[in-house]
Protein backbone atom coordinates (compact mmCIF):
# COMPACT_ATOMS: atom_id res chain seq x y z
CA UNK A 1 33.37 -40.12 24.32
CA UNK A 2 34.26 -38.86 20.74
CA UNK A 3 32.57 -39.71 17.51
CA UNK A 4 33.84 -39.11 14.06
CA UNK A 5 31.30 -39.28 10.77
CA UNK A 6 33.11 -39.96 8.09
CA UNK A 7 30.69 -38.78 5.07
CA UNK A 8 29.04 -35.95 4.32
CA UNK A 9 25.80 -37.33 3.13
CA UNK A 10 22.73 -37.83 3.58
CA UNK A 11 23.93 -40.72 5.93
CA UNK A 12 25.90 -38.84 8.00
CA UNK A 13 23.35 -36.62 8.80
CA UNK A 14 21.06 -39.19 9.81
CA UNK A 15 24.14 -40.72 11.94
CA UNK A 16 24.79 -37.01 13.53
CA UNK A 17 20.96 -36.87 14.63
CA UNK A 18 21.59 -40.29 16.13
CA UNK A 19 24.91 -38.91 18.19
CA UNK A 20 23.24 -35.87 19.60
CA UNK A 21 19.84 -37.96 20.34
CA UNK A 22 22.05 -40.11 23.02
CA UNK A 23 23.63 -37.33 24.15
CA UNK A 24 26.95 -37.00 22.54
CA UNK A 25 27.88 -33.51 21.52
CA UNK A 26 31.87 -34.07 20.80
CA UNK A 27 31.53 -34.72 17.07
CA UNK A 28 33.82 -34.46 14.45
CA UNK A 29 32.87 -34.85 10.32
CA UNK A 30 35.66 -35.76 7.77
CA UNK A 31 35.09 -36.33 3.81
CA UNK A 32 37.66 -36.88 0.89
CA UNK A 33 35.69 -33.62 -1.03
CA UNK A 34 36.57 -30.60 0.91
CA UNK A 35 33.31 -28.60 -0.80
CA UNK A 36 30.86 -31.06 0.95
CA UNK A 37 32.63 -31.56 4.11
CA UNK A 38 32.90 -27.59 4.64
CA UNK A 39 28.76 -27.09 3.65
CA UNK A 40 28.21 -30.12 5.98
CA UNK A 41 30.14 -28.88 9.11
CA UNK A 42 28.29 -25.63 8.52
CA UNK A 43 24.87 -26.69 7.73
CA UNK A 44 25.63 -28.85 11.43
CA UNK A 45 27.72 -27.01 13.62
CA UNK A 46 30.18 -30.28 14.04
CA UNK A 47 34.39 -29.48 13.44
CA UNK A 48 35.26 -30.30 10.14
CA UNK A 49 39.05 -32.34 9.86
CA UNK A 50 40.87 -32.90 6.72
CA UNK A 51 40.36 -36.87 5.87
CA UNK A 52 44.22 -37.38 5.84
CA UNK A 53 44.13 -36.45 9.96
CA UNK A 54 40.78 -36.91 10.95
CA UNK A 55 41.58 -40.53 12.40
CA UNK A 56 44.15 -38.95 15.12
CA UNK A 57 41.39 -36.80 16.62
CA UNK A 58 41.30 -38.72 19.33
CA UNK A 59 37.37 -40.12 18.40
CA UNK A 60 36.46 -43.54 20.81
CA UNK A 61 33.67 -44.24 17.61
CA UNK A 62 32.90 -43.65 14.26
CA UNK A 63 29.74 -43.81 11.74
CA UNK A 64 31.06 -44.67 8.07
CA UNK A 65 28.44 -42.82 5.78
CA UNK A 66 30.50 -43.33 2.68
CA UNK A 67 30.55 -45.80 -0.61
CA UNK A 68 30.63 -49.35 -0.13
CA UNK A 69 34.18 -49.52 -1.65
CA UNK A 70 35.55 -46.91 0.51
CA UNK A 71 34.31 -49.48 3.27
CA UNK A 72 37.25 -51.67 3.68
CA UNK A 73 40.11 -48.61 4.16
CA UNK A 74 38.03 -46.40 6.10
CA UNK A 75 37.38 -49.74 8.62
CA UNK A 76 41.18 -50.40 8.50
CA UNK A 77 42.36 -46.87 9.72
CA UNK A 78 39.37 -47.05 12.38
CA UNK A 79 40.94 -50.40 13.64
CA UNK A 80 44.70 -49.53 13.34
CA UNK A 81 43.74 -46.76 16.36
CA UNK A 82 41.29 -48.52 18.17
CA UNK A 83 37.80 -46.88 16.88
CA UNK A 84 34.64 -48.70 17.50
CA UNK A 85 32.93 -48.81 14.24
CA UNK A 86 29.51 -48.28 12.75
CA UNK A 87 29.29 -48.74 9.21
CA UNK A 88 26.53 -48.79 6.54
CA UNK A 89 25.20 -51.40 4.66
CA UNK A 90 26.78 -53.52 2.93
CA UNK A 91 29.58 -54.28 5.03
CA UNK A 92 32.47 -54.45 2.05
CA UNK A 93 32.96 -54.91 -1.12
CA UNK A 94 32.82 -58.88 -1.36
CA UNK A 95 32.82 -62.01 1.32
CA UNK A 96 36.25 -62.18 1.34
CA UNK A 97 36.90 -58.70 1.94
CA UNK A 98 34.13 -58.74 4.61
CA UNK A 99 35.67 -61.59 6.35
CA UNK A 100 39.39 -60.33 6.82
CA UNK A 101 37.64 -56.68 8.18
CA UNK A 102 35.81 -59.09 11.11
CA UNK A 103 39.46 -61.19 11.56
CA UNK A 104 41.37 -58.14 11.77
CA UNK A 105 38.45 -56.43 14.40
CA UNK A 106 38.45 -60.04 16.72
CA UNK A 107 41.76 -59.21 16.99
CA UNK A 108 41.75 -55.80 17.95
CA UNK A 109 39.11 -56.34 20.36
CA UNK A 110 37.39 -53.59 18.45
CA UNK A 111 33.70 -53.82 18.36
CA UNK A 112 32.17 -53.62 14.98
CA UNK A 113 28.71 -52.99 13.83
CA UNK A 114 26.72 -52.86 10.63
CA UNK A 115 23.30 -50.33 10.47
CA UNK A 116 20.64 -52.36 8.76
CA UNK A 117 17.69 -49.90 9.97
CA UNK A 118 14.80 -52.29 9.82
CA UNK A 119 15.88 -54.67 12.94
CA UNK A 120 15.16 -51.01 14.86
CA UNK A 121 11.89 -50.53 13.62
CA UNK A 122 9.03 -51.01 16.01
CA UNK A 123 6.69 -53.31 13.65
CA UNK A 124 9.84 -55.48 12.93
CA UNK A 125 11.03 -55.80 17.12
CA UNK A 126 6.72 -56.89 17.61
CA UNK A 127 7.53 -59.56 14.72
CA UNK A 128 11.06 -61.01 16.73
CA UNK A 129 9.03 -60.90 19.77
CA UNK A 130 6.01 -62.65 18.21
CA UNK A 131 8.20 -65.89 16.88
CA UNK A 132 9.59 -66.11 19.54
CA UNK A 133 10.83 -70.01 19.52
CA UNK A 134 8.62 -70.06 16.38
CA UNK A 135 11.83 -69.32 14.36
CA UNK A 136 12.86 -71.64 11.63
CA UNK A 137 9.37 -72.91 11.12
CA UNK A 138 8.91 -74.84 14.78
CA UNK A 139 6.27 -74.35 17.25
CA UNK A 140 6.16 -70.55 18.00
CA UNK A 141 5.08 -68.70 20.89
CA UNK A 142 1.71 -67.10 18.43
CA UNK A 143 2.05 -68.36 14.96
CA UNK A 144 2.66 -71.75 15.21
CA UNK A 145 4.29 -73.58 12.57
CA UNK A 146 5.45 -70.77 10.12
CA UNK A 147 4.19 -71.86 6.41
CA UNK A 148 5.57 -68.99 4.46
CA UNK A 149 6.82 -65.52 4.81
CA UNK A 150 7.33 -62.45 1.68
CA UNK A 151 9.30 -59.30 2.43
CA UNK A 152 9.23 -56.34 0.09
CA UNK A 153 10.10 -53.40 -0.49
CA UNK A 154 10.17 -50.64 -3.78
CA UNK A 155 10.87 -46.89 -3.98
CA UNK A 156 11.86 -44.84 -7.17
CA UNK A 157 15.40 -44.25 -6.02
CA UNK A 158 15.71 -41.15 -8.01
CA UNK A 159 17.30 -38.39 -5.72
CA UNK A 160 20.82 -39.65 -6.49
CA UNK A 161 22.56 -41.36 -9.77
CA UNK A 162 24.59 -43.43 -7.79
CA UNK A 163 22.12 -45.92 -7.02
CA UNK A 164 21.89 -46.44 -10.51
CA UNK A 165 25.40 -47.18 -11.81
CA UNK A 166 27.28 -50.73 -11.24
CA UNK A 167 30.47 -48.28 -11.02
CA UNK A 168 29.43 -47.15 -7.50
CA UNK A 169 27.87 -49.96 -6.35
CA UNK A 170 24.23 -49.08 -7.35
CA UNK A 171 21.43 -51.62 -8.17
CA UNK A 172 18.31 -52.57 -6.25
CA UNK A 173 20.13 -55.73 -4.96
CA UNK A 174 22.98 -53.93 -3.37
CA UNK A 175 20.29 -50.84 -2.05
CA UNK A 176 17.18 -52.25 -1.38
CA UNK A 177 17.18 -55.98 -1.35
CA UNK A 178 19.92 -56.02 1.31
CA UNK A 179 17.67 -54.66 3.79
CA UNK A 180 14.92 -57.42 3.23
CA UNK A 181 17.42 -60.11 2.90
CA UNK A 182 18.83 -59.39 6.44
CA UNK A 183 15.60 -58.35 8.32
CA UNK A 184 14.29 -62.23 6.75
CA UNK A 185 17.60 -63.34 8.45
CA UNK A 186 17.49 -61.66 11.44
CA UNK A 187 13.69 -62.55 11.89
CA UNK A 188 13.46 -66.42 10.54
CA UNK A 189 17.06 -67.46 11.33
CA UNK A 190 19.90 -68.34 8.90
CA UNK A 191 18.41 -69.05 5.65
CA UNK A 192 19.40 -71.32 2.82
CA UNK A 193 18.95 -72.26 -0.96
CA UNK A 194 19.09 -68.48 -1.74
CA UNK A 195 18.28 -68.51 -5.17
CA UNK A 196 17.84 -65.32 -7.78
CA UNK A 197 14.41 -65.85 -9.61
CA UNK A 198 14.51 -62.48 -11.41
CA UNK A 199 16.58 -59.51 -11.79
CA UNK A 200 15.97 -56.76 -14.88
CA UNK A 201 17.24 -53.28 -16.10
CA UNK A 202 12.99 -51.59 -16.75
CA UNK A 203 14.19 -48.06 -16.25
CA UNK A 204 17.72 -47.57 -18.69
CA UNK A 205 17.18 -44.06 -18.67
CA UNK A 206 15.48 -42.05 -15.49
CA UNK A 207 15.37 -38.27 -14.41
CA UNK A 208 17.81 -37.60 -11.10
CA UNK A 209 17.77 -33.92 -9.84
CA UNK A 210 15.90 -32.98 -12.81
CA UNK A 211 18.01 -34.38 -15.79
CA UNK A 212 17.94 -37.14 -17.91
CA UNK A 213 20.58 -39.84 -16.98
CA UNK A 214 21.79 -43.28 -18.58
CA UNK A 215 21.06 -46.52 -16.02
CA UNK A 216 23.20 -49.54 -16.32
CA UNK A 217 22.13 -51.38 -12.60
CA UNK A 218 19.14 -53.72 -12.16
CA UNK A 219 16.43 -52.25 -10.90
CA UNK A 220 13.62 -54.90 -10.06
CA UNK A 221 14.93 -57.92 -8.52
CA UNK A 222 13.06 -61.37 -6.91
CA UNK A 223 14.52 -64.17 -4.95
CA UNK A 224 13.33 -67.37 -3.12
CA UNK A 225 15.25 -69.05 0.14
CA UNK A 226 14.30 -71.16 2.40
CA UNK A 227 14.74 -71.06 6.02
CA UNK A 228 16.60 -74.07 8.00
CA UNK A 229 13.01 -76.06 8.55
CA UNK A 230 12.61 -75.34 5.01
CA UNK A 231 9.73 -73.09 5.26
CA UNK A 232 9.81 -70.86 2.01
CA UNK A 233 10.39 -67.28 1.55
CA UNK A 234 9.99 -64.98 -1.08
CA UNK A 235 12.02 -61.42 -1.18
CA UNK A 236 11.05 -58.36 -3.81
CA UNK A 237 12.84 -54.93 -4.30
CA UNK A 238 12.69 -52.34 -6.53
CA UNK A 239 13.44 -48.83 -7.59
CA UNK A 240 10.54 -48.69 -9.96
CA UNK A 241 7.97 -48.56 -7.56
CA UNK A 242 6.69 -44.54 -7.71
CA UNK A 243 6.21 -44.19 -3.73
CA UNK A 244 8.34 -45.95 -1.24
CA UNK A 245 6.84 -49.49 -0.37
CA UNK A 246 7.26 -51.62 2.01
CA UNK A 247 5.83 -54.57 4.19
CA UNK A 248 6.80 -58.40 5.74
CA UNK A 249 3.92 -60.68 5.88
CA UNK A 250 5.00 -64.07 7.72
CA UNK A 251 2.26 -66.91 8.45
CA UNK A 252 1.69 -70.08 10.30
CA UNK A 253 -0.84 -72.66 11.08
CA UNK A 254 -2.33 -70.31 14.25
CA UNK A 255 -1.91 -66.97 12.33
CA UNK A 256 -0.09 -64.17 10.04
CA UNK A 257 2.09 -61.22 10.85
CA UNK A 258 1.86 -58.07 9.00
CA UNK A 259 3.63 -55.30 9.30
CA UNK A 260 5.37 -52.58 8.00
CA UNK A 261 8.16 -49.59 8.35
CA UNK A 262 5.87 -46.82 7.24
CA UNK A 263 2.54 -45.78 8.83
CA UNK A 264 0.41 -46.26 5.84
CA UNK A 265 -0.71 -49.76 7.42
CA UNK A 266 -1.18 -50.47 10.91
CA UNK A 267 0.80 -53.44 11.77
CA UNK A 268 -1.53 -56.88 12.51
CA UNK A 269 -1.50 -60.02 14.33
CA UNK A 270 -4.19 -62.05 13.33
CA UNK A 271 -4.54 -65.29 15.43
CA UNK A 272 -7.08 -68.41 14.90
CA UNK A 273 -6.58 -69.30 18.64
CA UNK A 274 -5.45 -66.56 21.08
CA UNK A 275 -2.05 -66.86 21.97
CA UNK A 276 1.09 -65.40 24.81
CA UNK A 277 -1.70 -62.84 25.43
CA UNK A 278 -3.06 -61.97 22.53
CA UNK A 279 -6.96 -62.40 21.29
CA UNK A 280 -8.27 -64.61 19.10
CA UNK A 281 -8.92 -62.64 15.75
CA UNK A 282 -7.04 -59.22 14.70
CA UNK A 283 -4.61 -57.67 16.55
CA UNK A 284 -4.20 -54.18 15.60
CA UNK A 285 -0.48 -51.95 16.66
CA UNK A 286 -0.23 -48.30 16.10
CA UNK A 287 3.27 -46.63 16.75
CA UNK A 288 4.38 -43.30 17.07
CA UNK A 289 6.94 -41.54 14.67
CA UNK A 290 10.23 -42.32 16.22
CA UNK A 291 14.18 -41.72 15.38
CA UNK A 292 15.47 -44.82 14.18
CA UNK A 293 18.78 -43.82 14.07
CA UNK A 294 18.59 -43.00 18.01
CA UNK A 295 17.73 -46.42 18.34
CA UNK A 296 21.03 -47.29 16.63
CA UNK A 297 23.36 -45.55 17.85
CA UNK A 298 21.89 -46.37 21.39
CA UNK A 299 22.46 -50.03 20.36
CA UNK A 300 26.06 -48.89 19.07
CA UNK A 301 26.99 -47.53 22.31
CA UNK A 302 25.61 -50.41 24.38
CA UNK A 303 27.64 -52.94 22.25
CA UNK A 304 30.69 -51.24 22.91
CA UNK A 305 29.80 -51.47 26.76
CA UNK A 306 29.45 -54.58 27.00
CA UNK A 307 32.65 -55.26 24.76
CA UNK A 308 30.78 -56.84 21.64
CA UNK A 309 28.59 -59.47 23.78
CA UNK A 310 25.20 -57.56 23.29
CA UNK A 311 25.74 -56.48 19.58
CA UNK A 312 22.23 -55.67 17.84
CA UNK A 313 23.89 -56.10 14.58
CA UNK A 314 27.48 -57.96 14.28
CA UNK A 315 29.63 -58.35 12.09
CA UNK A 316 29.14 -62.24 11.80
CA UNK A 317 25.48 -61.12 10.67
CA UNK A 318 26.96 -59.78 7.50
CA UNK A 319 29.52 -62.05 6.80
CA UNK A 320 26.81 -64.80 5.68
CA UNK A 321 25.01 -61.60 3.84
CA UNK A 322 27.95 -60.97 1.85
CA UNK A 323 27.94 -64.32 0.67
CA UNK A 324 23.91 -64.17 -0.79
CA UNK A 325 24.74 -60.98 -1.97
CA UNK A 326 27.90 -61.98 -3.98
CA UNK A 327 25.94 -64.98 -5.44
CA UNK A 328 23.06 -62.84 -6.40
CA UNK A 329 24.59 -60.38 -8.43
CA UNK A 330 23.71 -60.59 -11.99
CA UNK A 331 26.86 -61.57 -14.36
């Protein structure tokens, strides 16, 4: 096996960890900027290719680290020679474009993937495993009937401009709310009435890398949805909060779920009745630091053995995301 990173950013270096973590030492790294691919391949000890031939290097997989509207061509070229594909959030630029890159893979028989991080993280895998048949609001395995659930998450955002700028496909929607709008999906079940309560420019100007730079992209945003048994949720994100922030809380009538990707909280189940093996009372979980991106490219590799049928993160996932997130964005 092969694997190509296209991008030489902070992505890709995540992705590369995630490579050599499973054992795969046959990497290649392509970008469009010759500068950054050269300090990357250096910095890594991986072969650098020009962009323009790095798709015949004979690569089984690839990791596409690179701008959301870069998305769509780099995918193409990956399917047009049979590459397995693991791309970054989101999946393209729009729906539509989104939904002719998962036509065009079906018929390929080439297995696609998108890397939302949280469905990896060990708090958020206790919280599938928790609901249980308790998804969508019905009886559940420890919660019961779910009543409610909020997911949020804030950061500052300020070690790159990018994030800030409509231009490149910046904004707290497309950066941070993303990842709570899919982990609420991929926890509660498809979810509906997704509705944008609030979304606001606060921080115009902000200091990236030491100077002072101009913001145009929203940077606090709030939505509602409901899930299919119409049990409300509530979604936050930010890039205004000054440390990185982040936490699910998801109740019922036996109990609430909290839990987070940091370690700042340890993750709870707290249960009125005990429940599937688990006391009445608080529940405490502690985990151990762990490479998430292992974890995904582990899942990466395992969908492509099994041909697409155990996919941690398909491309039909996304294809309903791209729809919320082309409704949400401001006008």
């Amino acid at each position: 096996m092969k694997a190509l990173i296209v991008g030489c950013g902070k992505q890709g270096e995540k992705h590369l960890s995630g490579y050599r973590a499973n054992g795969i030492n046959d990497i290649a790294v392509t970008d469009v900027n010759p500068e950054a691919l050269d300090g990357f391949a250096a910095k890594t000890q991986v072969a650098a290719l020009a962009y323009s031939e790095a798709f015949d290097c004979g690569a089984t997989m690839a990791s596409i680290c690179t701008p959301t509207s870069t998305h769509a061509e780099t995918i193409g070229k990956c399917i047009d020679r049979g590459i397995h594909f693991l791309c970054e959030k989101p999946l393209a630029t729009d729906y539509q474009q989104a939904a002719s890159l998962h036509e065009m893979a079906e018929a390929a028989k080439t297995v696609g993937m998108v890397g939302y991080t949280y469905r990896y993280a060990q708090s958020f895998e206790l919280a599938k495993k928790v609901l249980g048949t308790g998804q969508e609001g019905q009886p559940g395995h420890c919660l019961g009937n779910l009543t409610n659930a909020i997911f949020r998450i804030g950061g500052r955002g300020n070690h790159a401009v990018w994030k800030h700028l409509k231009s490149s496909d910046g904004g707290a929607i497309n950066e941070m709310l993303v990842h709570m709008l899919d982990l609420a999906h991929w926890l509660l079940g498809p979810l509906h009435e997704v509705e944008l309560i609030d979304s606001q420019l606060t921080l115009a100007e902000r200091v990236v890398g030491g100077k002072a730079v101009g913001c145009d992209a929203e940077d606090w945003v709030v939505l509602k949805c409901r899930t299919g048994c119409a049990v409300p949720v509530l979604i936050q994100a930010d890039f205004t909060t000054p440390s990185f922030s982040q936490y699910v809380e998801i109740n019922g009538s036996n109990g609430s779920f909290w839990g987070s990707i940091t370690n700042n909280h340890n993750t709870t189940l707290t249960l009125l009745e005990a429940a599937e093996g688990y006391q009445k009372g608080i529940n405490q979980f502690s985990f151990t630091p762990e490479n998430l991106y292992k974890k995904i490219i582990e899942s990466f590799l395992v969908a492509q053995q099994t041909g697409g049928k155990i996919n941690k993160s398909p491309l039909q996932d996304s294809l309903r995301l791209m729809q919320w997130l082309e409704a949400l964005q401001p006008s």
